[in-house]
Protein backbone atom coordinates (compact mmCIF):
# COMPACT_ATOMS: atom_id res chain seq x y z
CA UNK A 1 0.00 0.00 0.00
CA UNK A 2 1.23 3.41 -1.08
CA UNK A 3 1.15 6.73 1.18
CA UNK A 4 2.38 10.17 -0.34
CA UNK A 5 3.99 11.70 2.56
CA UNK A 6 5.28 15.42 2.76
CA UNK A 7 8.20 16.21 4.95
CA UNK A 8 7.37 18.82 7.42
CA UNK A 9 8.44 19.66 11.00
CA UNK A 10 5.96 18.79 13.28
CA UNK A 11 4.73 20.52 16.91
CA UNK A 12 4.96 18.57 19.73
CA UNK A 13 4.47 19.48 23.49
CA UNK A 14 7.32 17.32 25.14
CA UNK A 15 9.11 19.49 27.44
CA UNK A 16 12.94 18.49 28.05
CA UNK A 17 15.29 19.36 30.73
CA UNK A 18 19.17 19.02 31.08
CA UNK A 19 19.97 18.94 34.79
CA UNK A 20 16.89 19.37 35.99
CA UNK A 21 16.18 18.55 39.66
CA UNK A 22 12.85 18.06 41.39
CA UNK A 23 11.39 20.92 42.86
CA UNK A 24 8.31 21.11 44.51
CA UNK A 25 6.75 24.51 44.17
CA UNK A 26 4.67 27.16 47.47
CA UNK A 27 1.48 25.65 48.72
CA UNK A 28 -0.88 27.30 46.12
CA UNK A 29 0.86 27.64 43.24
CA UNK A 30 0.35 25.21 40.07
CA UNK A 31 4.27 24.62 39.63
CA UNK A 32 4.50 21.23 37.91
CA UNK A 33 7.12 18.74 40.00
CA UNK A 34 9.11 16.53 37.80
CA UNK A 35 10.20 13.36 39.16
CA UNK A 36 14.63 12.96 38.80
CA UNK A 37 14.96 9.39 39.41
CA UNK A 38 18.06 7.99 40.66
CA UNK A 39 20.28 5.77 37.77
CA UNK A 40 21.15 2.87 39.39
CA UNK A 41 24.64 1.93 39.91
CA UNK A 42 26.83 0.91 37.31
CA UNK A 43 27.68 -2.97 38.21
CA UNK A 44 30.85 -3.73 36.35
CA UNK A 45 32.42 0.09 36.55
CA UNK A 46 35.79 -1.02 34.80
CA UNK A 47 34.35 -2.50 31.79
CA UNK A 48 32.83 -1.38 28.51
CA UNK A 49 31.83 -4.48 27.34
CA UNK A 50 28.01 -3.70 26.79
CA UNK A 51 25.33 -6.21 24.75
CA UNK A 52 24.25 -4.22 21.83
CA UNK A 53 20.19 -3.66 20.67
CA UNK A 54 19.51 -2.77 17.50
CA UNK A 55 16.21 0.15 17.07
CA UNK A 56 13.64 -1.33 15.04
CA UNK A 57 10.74 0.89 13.62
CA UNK A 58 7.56 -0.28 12.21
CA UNK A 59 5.55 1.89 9.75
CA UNK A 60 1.90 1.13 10.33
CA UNK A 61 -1.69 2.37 10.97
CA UNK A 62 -5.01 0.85 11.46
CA UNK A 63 -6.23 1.53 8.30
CA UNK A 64 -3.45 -0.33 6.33
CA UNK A 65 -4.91 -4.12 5.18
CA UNK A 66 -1.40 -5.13 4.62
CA UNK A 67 -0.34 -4.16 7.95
CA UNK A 68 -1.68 -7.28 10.12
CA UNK A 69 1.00 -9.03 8.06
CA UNK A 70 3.79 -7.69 9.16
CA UNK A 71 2.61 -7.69 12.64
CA UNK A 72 2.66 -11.33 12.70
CA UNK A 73 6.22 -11.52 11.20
CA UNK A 74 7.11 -9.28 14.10
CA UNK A 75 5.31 -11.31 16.77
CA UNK A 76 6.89 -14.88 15.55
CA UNK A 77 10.45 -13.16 15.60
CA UNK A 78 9.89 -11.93 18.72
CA UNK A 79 9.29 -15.44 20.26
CA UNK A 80 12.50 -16.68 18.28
CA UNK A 81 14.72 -16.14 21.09
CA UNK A 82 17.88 -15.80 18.76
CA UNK A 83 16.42 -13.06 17.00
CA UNK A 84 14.14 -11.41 19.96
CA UNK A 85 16.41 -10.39 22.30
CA UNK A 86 18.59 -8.02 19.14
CA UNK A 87 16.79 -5.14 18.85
CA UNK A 88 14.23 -3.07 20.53
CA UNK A 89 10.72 -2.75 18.66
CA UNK A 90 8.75 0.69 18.19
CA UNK A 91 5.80 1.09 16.54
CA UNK A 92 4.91 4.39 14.05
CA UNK A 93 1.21 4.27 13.93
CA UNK A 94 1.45 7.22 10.95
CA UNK A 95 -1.33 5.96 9.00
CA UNK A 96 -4.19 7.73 10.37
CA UNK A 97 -6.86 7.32 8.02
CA UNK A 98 -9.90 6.05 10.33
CA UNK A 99 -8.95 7.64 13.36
CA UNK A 100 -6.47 5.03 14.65
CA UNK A 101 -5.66 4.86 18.49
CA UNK A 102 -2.34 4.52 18.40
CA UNK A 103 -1.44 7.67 16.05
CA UNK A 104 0.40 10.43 17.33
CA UNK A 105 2.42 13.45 15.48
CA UNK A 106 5.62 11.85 16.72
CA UNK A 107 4.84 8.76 14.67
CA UNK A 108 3.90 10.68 11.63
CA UNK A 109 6.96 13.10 11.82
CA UNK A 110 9.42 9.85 12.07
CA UNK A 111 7.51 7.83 9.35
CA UNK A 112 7.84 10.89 7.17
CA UNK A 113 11.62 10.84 7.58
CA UNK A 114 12.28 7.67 7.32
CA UNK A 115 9.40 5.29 5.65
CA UNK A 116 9.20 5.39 1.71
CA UNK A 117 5.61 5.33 2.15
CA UNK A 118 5.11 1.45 1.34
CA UNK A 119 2.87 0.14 4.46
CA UNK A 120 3.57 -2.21 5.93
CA UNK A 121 7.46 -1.65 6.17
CA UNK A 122 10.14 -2.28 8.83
CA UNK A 123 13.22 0.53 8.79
CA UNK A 124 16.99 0.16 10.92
CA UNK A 125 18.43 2.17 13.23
CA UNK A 126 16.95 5.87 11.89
CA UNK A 127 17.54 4.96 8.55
CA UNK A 128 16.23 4.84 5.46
CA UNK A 129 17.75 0.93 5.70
CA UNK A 130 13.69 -0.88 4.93
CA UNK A 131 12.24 -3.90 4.92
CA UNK A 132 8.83 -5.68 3.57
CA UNK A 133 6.90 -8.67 5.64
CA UNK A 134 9.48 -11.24 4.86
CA UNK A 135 10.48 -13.06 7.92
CA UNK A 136 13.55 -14.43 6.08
CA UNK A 137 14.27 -10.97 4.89
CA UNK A 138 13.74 -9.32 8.63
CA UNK A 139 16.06 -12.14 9.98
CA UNK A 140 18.19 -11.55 7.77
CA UNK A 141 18.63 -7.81 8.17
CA UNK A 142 18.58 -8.24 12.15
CA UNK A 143 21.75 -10.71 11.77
CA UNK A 144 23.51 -8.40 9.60
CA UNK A 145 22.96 -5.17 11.84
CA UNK A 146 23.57 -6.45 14.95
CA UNK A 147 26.89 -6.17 16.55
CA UNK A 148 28.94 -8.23 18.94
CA UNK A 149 29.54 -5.22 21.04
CA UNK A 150 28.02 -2.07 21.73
CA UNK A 151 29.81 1.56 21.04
CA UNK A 152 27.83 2.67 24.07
CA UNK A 153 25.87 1.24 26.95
CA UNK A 154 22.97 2.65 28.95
CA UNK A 155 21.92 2.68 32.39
CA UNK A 156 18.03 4.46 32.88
CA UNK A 157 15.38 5.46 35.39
CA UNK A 158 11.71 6.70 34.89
CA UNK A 159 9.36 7.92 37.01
CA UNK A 160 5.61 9.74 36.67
CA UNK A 161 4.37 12.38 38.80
CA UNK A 162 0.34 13.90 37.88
CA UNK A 163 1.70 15.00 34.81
CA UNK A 164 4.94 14.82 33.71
CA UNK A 165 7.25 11.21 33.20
CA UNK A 166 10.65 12.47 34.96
CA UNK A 167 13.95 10.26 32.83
CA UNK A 168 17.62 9.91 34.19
CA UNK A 169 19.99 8.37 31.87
CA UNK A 170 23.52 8.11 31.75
CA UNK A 171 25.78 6.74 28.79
CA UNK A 172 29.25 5.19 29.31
CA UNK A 173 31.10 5.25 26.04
CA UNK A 174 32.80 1.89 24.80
CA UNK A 175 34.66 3.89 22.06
CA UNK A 176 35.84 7.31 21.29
CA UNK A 177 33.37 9.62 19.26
CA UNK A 178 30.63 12.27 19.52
CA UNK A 179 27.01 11.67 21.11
CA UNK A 180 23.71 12.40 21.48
CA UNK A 181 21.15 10.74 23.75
CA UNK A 182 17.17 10.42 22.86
CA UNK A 183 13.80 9.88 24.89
CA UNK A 184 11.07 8.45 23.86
CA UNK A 185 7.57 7.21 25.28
CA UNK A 186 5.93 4.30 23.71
CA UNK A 187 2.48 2.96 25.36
CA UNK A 188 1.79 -1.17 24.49
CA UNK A 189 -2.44 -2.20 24.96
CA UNK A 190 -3.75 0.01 22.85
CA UNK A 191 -7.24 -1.25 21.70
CA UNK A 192 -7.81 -0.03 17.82
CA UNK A 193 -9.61 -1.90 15.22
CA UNK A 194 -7.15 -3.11 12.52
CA UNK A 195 -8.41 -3.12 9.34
CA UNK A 196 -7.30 -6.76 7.33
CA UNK A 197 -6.96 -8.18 10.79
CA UNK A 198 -7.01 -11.89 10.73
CA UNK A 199 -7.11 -12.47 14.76
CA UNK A 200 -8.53 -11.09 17.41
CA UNK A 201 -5.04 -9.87 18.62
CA UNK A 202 -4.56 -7.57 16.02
CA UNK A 203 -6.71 -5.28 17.35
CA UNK A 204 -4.46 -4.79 20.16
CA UNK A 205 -1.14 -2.23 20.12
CA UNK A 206 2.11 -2.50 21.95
CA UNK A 207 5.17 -0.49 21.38
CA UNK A 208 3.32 2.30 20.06
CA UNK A 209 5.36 5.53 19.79
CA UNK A 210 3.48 8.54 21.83
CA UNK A 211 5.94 10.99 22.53
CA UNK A 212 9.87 12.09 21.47
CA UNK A 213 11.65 14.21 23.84
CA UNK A 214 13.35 17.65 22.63
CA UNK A 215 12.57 19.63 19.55
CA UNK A 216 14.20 19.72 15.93
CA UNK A 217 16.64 17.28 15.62
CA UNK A 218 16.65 16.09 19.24
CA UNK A 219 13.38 14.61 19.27
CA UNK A 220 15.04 11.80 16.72
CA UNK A 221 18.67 11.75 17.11
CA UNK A 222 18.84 12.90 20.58
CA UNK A 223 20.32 15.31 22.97
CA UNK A 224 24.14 16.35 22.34
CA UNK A 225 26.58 14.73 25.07
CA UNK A 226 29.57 15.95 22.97
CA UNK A 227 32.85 14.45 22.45
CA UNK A 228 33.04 10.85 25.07
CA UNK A 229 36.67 8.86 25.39
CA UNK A 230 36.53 5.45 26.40
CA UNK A 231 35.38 4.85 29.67
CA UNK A 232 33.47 8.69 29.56
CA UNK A 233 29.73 8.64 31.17
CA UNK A 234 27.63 11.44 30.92
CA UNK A 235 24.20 11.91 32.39
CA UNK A 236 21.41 13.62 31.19
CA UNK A 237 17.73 14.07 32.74
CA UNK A 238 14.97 15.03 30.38
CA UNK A 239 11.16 15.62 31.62
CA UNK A 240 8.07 14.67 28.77
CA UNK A 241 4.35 15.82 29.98
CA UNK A 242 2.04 13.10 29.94
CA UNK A 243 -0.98 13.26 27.34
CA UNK A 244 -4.28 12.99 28.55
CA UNK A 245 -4.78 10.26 25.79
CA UNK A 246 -2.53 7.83 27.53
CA UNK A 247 -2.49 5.21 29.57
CA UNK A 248 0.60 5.91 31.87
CA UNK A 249 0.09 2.52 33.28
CA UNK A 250 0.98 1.51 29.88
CA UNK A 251 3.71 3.60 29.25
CA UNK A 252 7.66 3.00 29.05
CA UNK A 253 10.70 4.64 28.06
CA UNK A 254 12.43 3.81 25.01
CA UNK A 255 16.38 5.05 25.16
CA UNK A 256 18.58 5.35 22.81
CA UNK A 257 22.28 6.70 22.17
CA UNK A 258 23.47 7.58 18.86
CA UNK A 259 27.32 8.36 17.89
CA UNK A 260 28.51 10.24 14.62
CA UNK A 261 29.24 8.70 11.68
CA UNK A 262 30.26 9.94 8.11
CA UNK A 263 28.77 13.06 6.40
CA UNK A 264 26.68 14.56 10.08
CA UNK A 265 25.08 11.37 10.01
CA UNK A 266 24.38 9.20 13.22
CA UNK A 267 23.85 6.14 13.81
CA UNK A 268 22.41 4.41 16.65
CA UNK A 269 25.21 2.95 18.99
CA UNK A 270 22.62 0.94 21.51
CA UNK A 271 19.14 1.38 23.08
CA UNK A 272 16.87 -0.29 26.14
CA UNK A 273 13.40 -0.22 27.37
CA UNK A 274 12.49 0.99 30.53
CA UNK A 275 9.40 0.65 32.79
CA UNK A 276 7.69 3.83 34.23
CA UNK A 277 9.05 3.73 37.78
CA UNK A 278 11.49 0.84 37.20
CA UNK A 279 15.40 1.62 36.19
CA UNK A 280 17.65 -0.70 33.99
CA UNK A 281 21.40 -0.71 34.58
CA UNK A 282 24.07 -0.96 32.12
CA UNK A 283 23.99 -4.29 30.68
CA UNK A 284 27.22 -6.06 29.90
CA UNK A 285 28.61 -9.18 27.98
């Protein structure tokens, strides 16, 4: 199925933070309190040795017929334990054409950067790398991508107040370079009726992209950390107000750290899920 996208920047109401620390405000005033949870401790502190995830981004919508077909590829890999536990899954409901549940702006602006407009399609690591519904195919580019060892590792924590989701993260770099780090909220249960569906389980969302932290370029390559040696961490804290649209029990974190490549370009170095109120430490070989 073809979509003709155009490329425009998008508005978004994510509100991000370096540094920020939690603040409650004086008894009668409105001030919003962001939550700055605490990154848990780093349990191997001498080595850079980190397992490597691969970002995975799906290009669907309700509407699309083709669509349930590729959501099936992507459940059976997921079971296939040496293919399941390579990359990290998001899911860019863009194709809002009967008011589809799972859409959001942030989906839209990434499929329009990224997806050639051919639903249902898979793309790698924010590029314009694609896929079809091929299970070989998707194997095959998952293999290929992956890595032995990460250029980076991650350690998170999230938290929710009312009405903001409060992030720490902190990157230890496994190689010399220039980084950025990124934020973003995906929500899994989301109840929308899939058009071509061919189970009952279709109907139902996971990994569905809500939010992107930062504006311009931040909100998909991330926030600038600057030049890292071996062995550098850097934190950064970012705060994203919660939609009234979501289900914040539903919600996680999706981080991600990017380094530079060739020509400006960068390419995604590792990324982990987090739980809202959980925290993930680094995770090593």
């Amino acid at each position: 199925m073809k979509k003709t996208f155009i490329t425009m920047l998008m508005a978004f109401t994510a509100i991000i933070f370096s540094g920020c620390s939690e603040k409650g405000g004086e008894e009668g005033d409105d001030t919003q309190t962001v939550p700055t949870p605490e990154i848990p401790a780093d349990p191997q502190s001498t080595s850079t040795s980190f397992t490597h995830r691969l970002l995975l981004v799906q290009h669907t919508g309700t509407y699309c017929p083709n669509c349930p077909a590729m959501t099936t590829v992507l459940k059976d890999i997921a079971a296939d334990t040496e293919y399941g536990r390579l990359y990290n899954h998001v899911a860019a409901h863009s194709y809002n054409e009967a008011g589809d549940a799972a859409y959001s702006e942030a989906a839209e602006s990434l499929s329009n950067l990224f997806c050639s407009g051919n639903y249902p399609e898979v793309t790698f690591n924010l590029t314009q790398e694609r896929c079809g519904p091929s299970e070989a195919q998707l194997k095959e580019k998952i293999s290929s991508l992956s890595k032995d060892k990460a250029a980076a590792g991650l350690a998170v924590a999230a938290e929710a107040s009312d009405q903001a989701i409060g992030v720490s993260v902190e990157v230890k770099a496994a190689e010399e370079g220039t980084y950025r780090v990124g934020i973003w909220i995906l929500e899994d249960n989301i109840h929308s009726v899939q058009e071509g569906a061919t189970a009952d389980w279709q109907h139902t969302h996971s990994n569905a992209l809500r939010q992107m932290a930062g504006k311009g370029n931040a909100r998909i390559y991330g926030e600038s950390l600057g030049a890292m040696k071996k062995g550098d961490k850097k934190e950064k804290t970012f705060a994203i107000e919660i939609e009234k649209d979501w289900n914040i029990k539903n919600c996680k974190v999706l981080a991600f750290v990017t380094k530079a490549g060739a020509n400006d370009s960068y390419d995604i170095a590792n990324s982990v899920v987090c739980k809202i109120g959980d925290s993930v430490s680094y995770e090593y070989k």
